[in-house]
N, C-alpha and C. Protein backbone atom coordinates (compact mmCIF):
# COMPACT_ATOMS: atom_id res chain seq x y z
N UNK A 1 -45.96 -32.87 2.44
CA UNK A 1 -46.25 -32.23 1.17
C UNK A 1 -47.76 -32.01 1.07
N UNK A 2 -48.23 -31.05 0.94
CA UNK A 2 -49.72 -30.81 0.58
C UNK A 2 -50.07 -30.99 -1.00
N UNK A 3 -51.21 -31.50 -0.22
CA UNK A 3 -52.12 -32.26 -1.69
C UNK A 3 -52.48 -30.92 -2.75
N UNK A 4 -52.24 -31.62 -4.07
CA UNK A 4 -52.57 -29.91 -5.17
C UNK A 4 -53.69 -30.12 -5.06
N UNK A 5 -54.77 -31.00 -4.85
CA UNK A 5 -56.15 -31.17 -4.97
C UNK A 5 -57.13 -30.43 -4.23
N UNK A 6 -56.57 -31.03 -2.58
CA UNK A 6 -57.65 -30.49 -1.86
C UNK A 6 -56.77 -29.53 -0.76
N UNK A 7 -55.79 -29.16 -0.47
CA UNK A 7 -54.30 -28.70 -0.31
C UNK A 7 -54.38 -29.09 1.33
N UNK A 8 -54.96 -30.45 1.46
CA UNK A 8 -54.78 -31.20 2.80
C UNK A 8 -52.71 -31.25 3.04
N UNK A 9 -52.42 -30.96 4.07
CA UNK A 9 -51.25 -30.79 4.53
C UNK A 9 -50.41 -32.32 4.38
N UNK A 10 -51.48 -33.24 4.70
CA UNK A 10 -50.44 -34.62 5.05
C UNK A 10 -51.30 -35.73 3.63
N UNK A 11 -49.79 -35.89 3.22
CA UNK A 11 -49.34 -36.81 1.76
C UNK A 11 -48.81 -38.23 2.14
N UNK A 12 -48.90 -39.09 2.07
CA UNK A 12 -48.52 -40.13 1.91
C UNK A 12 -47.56 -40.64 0.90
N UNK A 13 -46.26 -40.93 1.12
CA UNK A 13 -45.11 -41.65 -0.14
C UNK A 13 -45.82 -42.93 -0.17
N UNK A 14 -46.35 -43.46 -1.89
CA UNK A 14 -46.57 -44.86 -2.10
C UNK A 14 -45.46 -45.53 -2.72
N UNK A 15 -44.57 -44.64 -3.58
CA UNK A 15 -43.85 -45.22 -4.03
C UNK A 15 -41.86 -44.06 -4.18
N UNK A 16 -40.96 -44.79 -4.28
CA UNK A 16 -40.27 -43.60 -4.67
C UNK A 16 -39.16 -44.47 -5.84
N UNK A 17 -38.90 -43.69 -6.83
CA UNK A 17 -37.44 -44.39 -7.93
C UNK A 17 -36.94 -43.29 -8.25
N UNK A 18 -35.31 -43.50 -8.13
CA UNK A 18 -34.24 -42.71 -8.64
C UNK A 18 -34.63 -42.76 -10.16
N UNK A 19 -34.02 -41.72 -10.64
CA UNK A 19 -34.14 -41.21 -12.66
C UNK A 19 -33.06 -41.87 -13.13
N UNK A 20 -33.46 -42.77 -14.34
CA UNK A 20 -32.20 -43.21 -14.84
C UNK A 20 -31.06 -42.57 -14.81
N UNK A 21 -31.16 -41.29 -14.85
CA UNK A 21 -30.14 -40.81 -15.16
C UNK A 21 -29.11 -40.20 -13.61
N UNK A 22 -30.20 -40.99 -12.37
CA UNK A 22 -29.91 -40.80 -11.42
C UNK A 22 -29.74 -39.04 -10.80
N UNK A 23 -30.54 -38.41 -11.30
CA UNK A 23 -30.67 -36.87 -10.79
C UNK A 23 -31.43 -36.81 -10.19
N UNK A 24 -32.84 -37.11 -10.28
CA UNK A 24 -34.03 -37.21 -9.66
C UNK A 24 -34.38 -38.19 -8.67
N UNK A 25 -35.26 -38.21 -7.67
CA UNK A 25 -36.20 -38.72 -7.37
C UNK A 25 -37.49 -38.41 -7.72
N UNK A 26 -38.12 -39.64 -7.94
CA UNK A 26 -40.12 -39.64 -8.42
C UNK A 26 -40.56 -40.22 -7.39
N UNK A 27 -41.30 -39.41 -6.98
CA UNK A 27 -42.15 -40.01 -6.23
C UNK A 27 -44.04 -40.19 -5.98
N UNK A 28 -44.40 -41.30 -5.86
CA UNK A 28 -45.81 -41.23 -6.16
C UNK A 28 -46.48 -40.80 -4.80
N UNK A 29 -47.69 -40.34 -4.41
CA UNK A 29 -48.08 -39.70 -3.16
C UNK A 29 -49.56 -40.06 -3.21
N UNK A 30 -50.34 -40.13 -2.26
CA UNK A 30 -51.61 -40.25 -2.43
C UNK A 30 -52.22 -39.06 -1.18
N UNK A 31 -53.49 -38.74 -1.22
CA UNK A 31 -53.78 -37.63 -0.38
C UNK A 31 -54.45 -38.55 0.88
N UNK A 32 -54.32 -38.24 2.39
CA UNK A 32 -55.14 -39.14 3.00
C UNK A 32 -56.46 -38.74 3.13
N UNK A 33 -56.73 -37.74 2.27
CA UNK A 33 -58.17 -36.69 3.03
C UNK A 33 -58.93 -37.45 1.96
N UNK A 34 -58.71 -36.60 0.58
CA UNK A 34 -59.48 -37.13 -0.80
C UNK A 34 -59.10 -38.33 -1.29
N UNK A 35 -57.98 -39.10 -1.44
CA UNK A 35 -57.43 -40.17 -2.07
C UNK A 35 -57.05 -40.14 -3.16
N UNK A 36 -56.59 -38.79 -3.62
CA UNK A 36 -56.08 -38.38 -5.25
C UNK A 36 -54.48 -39.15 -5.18
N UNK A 37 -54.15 -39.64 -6.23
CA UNK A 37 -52.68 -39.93 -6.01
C UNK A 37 -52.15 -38.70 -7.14
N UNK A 38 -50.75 -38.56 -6.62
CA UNK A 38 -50.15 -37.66 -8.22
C UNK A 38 -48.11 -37.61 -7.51
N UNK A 39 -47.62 -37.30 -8.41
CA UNK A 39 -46.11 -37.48 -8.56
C UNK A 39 -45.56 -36.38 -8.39
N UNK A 40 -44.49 -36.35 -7.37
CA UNK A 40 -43.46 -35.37 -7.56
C UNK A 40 -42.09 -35.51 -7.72
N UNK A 41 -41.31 -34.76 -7.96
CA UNK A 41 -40.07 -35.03 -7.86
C UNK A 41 -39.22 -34.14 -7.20
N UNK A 42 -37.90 -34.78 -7.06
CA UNK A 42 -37.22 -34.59 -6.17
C UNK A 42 -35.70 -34.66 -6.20
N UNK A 43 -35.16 -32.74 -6.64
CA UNK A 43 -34.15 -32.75 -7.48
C UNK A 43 -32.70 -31.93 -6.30
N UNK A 44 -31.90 -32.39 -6.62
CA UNK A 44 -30.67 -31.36 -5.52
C UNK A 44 -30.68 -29.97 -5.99
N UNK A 45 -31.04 -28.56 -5.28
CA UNK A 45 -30.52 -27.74 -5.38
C UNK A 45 -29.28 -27.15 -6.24
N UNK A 46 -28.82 -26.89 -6.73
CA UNK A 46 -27.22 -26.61 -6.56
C UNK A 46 -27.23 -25.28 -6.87
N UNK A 47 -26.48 -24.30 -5.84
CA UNK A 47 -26.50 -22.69 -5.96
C UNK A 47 -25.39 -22.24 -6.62
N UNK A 48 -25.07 -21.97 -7.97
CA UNK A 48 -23.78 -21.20 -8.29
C UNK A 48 -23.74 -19.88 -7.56
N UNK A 49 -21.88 -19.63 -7.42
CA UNK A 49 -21.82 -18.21 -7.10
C UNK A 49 -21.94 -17.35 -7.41
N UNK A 50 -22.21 -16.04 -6.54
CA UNK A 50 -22.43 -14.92 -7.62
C UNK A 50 -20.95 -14.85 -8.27
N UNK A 51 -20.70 -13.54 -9.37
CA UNK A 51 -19.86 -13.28 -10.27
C UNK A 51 -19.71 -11.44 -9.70
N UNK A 52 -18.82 -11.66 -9.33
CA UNK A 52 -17.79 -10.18 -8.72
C UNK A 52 -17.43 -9.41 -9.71
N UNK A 53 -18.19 -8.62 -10.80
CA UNK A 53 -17.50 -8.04 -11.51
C UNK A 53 -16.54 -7.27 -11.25
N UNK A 54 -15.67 -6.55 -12.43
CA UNK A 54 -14.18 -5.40 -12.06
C UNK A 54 -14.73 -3.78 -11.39
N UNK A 55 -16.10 -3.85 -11.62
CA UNK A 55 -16.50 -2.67 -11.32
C UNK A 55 -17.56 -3.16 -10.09
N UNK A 56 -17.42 -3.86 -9.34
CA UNK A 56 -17.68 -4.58 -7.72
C UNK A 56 -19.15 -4.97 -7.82
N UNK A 57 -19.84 -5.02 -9.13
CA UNK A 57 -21.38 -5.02 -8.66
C UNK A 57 -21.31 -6.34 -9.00
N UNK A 58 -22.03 -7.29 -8.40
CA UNK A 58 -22.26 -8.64 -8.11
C UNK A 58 -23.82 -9.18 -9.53
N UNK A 59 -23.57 -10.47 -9.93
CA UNK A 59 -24.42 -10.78 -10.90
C UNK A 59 -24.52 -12.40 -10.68
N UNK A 60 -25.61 -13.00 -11.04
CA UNK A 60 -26.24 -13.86 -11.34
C UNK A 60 -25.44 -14.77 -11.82
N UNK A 61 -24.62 -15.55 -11.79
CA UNK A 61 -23.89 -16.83 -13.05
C UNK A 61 -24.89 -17.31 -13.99
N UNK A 62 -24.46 -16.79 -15.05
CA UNK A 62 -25.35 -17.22 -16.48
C UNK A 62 -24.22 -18.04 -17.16
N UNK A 63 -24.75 -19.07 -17.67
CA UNK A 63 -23.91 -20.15 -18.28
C UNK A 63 -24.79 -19.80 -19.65
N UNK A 64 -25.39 -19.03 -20.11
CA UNK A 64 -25.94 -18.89 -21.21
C UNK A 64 -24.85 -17.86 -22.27
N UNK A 65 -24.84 -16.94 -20.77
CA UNK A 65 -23.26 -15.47 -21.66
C UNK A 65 -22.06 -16.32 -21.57
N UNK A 66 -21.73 -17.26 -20.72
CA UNK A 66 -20.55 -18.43 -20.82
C UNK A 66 -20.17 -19.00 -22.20
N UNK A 67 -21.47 -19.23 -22.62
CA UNK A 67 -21.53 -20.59 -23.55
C UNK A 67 -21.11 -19.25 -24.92
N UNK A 68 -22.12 -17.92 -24.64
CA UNK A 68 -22.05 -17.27 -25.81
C UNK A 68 -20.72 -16.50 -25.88
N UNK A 69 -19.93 -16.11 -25.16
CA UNK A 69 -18.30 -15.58 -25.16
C UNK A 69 -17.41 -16.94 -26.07
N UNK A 70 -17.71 -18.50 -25.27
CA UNK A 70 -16.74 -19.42 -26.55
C UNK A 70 -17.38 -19.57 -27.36
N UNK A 71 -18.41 -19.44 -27.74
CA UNK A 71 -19.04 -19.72 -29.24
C UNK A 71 -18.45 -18.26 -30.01
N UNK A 72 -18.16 -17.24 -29.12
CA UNK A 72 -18.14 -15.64 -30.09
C UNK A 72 -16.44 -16.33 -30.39
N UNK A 73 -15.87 -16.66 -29.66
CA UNK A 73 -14.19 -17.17 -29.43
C UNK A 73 -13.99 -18.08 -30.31
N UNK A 74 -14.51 -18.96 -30.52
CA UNK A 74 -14.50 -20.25 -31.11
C UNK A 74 -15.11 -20.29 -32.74
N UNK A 75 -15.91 -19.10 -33.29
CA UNK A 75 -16.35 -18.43 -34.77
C UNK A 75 -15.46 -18.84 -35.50
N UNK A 76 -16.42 -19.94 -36.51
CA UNK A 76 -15.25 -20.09 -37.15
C UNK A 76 -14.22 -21.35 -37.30
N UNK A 77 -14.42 -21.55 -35.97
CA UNK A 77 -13.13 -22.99 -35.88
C UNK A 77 -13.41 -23.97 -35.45
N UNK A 78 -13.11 -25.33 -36.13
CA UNK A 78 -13.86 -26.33 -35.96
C UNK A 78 -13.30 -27.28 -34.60
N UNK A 79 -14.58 -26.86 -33.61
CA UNK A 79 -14.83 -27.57 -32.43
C UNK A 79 -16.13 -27.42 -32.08
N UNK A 80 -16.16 -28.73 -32.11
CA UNK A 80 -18.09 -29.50 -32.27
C UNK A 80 -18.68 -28.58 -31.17
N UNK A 81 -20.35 -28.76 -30.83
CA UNK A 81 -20.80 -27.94 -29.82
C UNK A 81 -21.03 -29.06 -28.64
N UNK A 82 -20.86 -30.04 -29.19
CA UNK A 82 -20.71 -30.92 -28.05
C UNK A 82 -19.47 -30.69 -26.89
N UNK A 83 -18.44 -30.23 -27.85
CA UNK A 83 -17.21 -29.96 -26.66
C UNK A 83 -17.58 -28.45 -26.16
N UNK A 84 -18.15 -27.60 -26.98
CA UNK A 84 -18.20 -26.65 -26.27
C UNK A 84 -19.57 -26.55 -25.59
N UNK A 85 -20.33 -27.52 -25.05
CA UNK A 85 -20.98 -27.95 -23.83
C UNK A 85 -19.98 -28.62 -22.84
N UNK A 86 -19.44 -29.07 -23.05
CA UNK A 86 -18.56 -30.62 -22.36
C UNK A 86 -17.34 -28.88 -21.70
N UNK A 87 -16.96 -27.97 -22.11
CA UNK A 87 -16.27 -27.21 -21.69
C UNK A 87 -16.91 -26.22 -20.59
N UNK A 88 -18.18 -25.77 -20.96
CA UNK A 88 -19.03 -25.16 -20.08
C UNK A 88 -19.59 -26.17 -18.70
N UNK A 89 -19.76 -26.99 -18.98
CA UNK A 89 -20.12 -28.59 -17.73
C UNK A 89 -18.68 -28.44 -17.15
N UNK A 90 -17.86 -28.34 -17.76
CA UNK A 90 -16.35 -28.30 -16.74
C UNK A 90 -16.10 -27.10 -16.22
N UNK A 91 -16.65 -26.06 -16.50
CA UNK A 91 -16.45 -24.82 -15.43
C UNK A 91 -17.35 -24.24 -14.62
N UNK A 92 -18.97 -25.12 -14.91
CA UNK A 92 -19.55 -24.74 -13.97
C UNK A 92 -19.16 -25.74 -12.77
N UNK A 93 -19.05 -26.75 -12.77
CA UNK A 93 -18.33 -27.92 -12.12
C UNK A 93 -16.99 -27.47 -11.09
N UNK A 94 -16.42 -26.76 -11.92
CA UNK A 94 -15.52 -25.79 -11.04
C UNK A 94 -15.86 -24.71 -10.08
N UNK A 95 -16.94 -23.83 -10.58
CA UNK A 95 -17.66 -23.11 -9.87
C UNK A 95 -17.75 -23.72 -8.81
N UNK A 96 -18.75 -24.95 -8.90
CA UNK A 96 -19.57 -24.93 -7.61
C UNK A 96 -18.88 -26.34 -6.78
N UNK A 97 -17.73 -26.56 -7.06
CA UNK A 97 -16.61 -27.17 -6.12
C UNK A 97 -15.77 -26.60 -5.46
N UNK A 98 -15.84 -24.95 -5.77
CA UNK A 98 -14.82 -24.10 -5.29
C UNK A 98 -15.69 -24.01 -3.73
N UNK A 99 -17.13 -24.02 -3.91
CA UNK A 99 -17.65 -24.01 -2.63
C UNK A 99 -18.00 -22.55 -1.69
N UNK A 100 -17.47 -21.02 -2.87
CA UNK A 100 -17.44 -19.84 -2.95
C UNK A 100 -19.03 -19.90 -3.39
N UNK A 101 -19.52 -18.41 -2.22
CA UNK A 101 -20.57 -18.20 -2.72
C UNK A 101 -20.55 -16.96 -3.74
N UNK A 102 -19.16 -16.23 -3.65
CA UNK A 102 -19.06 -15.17 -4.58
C UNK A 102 -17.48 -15.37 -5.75
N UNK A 103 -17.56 -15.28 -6.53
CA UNK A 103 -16.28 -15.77 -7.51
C UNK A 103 -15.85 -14.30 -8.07
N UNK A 104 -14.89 -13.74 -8.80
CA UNK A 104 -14.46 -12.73 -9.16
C UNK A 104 -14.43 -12.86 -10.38
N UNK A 105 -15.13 -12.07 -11.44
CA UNK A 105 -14.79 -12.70 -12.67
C UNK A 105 -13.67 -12.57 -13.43
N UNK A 106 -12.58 -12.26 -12.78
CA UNK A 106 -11.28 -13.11 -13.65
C UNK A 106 -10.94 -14.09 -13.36
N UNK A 107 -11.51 -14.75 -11.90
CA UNK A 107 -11.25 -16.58 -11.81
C UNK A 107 -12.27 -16.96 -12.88
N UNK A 108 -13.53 -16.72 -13.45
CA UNK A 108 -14.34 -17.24 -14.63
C UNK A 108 -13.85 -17.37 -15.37
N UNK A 109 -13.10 -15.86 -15.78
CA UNK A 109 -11.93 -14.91 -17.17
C UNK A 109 -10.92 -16.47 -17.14
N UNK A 110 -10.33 -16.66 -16.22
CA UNK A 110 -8.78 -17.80 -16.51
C UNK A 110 -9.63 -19.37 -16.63
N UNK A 111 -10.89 -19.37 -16.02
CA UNK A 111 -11.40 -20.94 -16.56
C UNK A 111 -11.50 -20.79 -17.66
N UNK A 112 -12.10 -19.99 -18.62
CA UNK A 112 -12.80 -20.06 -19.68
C UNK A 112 -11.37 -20.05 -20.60
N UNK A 113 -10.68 -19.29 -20.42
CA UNK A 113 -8.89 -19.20 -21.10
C UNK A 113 -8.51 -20.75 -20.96
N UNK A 114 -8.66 -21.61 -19.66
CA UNK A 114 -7.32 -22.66 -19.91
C UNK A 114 -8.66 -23.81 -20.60
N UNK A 115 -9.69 -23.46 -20.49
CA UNK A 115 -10.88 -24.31 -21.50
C UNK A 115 -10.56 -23.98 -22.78
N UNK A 116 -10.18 -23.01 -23.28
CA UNK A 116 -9.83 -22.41 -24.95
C UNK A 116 -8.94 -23.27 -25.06
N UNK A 117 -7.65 -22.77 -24.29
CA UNK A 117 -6.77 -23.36 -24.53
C UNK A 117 -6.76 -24.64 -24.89
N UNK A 118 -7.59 -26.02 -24.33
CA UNK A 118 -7.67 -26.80 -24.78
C UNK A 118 -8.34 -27.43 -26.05
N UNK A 119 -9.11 -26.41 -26.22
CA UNK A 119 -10.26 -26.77 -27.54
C UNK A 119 -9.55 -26.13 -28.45
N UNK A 120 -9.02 -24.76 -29.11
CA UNK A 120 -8.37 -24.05 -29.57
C UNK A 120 -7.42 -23.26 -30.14
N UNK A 121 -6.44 -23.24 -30.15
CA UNK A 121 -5.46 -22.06 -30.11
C UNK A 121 -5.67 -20.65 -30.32
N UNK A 122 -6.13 -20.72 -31.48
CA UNK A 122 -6.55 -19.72 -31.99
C UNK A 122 -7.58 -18.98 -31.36
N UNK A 123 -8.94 -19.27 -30.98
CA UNK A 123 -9.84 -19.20 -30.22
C UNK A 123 -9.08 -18.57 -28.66
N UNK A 124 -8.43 -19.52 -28.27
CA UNK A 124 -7.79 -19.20 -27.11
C UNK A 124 -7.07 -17.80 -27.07
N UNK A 125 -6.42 -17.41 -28.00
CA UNK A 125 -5.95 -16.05 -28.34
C UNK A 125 -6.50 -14.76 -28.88
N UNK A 126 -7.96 -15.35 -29.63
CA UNK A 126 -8.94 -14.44 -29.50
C UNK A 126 -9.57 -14.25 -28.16
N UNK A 127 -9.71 -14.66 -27.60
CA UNK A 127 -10.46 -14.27 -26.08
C UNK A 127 -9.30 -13.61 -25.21
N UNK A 128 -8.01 -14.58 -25.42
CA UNK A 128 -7.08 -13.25 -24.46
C UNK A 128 -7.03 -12.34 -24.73
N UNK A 129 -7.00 -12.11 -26.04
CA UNK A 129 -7.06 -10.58 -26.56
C UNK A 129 -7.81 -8.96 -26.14
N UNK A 130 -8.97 -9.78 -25.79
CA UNK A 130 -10.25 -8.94 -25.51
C UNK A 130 -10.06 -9.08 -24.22
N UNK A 131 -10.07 -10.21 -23.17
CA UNK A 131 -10.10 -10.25 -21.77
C UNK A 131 -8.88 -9.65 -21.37
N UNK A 132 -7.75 -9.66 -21.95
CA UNK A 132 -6.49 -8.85 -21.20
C UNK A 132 -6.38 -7.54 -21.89
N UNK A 133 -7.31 -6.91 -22.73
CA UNK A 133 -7.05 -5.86 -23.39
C UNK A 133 -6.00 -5.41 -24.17
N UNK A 134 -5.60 -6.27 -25.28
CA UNK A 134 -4.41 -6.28 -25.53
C UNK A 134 -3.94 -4.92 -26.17
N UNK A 135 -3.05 -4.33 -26.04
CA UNK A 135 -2.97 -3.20 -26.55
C UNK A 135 -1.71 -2.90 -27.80
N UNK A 136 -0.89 -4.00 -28.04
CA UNK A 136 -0.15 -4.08 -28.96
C UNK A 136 0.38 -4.90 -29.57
N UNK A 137 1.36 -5.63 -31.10
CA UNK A 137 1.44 -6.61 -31.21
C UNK A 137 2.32 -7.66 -30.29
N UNK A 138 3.05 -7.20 -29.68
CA UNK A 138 3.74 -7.69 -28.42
C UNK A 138 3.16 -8.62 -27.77
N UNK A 139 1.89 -7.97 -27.22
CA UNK A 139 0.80 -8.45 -26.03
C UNK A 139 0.65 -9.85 -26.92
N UNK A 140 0.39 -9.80 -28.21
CA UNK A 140 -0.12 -11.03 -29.32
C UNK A 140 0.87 -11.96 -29.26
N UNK A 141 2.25 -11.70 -29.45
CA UNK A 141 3.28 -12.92 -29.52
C UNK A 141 3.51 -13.16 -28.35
N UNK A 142 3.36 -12.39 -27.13
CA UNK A 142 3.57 -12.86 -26.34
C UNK A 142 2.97 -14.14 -26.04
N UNK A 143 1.27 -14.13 -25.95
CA UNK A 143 0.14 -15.01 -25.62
C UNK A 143 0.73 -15.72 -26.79
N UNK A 144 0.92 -16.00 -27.96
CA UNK A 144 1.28 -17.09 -28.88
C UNK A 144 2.06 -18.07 -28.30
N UNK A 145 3.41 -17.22 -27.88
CA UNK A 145 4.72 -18.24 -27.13
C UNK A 145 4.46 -18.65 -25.95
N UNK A 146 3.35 -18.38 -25.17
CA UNK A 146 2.90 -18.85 -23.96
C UNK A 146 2.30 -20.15 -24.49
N UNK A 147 1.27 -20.07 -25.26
CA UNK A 147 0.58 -21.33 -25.92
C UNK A 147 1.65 -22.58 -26.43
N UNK A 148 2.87 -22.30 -27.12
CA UNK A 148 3.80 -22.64 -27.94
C UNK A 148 4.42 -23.50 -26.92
N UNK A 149 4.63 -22.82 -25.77
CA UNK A 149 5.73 -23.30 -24.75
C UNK A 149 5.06 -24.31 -23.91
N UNK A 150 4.05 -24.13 -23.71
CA UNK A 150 2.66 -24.69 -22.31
C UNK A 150 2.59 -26.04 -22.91
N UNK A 151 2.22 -27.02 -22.38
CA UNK A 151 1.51 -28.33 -22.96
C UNK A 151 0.33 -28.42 -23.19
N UNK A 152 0.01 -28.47 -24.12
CA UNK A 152 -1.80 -29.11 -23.86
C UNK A 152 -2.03 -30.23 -22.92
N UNK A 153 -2.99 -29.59 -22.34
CA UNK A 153 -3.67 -30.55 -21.33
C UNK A 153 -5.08 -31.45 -21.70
């Protein structure tokens, strides 16, 4: 690691501790040239996949438009934002266990559905609505008696 000081190439580890919270490594360094000490850390990577849209152009995974589709879904109905963090942590989690460097976004489209589904009903049937394009009241009872019949998980 090069020194920020004098940007001598070779660093010395004096010390190293995992983050309570066990994500990190800290580590303390000293320079062998100048003798500045200073800290870095030392975090895992993790690459989500891209997102395959229906019209083939490839995008970035934003867990920010994630979070903002169940909050637009969820308007309204009482489920804390704690679960709807705790729901977004479970599908990026899915993402990047699938081990895909590219995902299609209707595998996103059906996480984010069987996540409603659990927080929701209602919610859950507002988002099918829009993601399957529903085009009549049919399409609506249908997705109702699917919910009706299914178990919560």
């Amino acid at each position: 690691m090069k020194c920020p000081f004098c940007n001598h190439p070779d660093t010395q580890v004096i010390d190293s501790r995992v983050s309570e919270e066990g994500d990190t490594i800290r580590r303390r360094r000293r320079c062998a040239t100048c003798e500045r000490r200073f800290t870095t850390y030392e975090r895992a990577e993790l690459v989500m996949p891209a997102v395959v849209k229906r019209n083939g152009t490839r995008v970035e995974f934003d867990p920010s438009k994630l979070r903002a589709s169940l909050k637009l879904a969820l308007r309204k109905r009482p489920v804390s934002t704690e679960e709807v963090d705790a729901a977004v942590a479970r599908i990026e989690e899915s993402l990047l266990v699938s081990g895909k460097r590219e995902v299609d976004s209707g595998y996103v489209g059906e996480l984010v559905m069987n996540e409603l589904r659990k927080l929701d009903q209602v919610a859950y049937v507002r988002f099918a609505s829009v993601y399957k394009s529903f085009e009549n009241i049919d399409e609506f009872v249908k997705a109702i008696d699917e919910i009706q019949i299914a178990p919560r998980t």
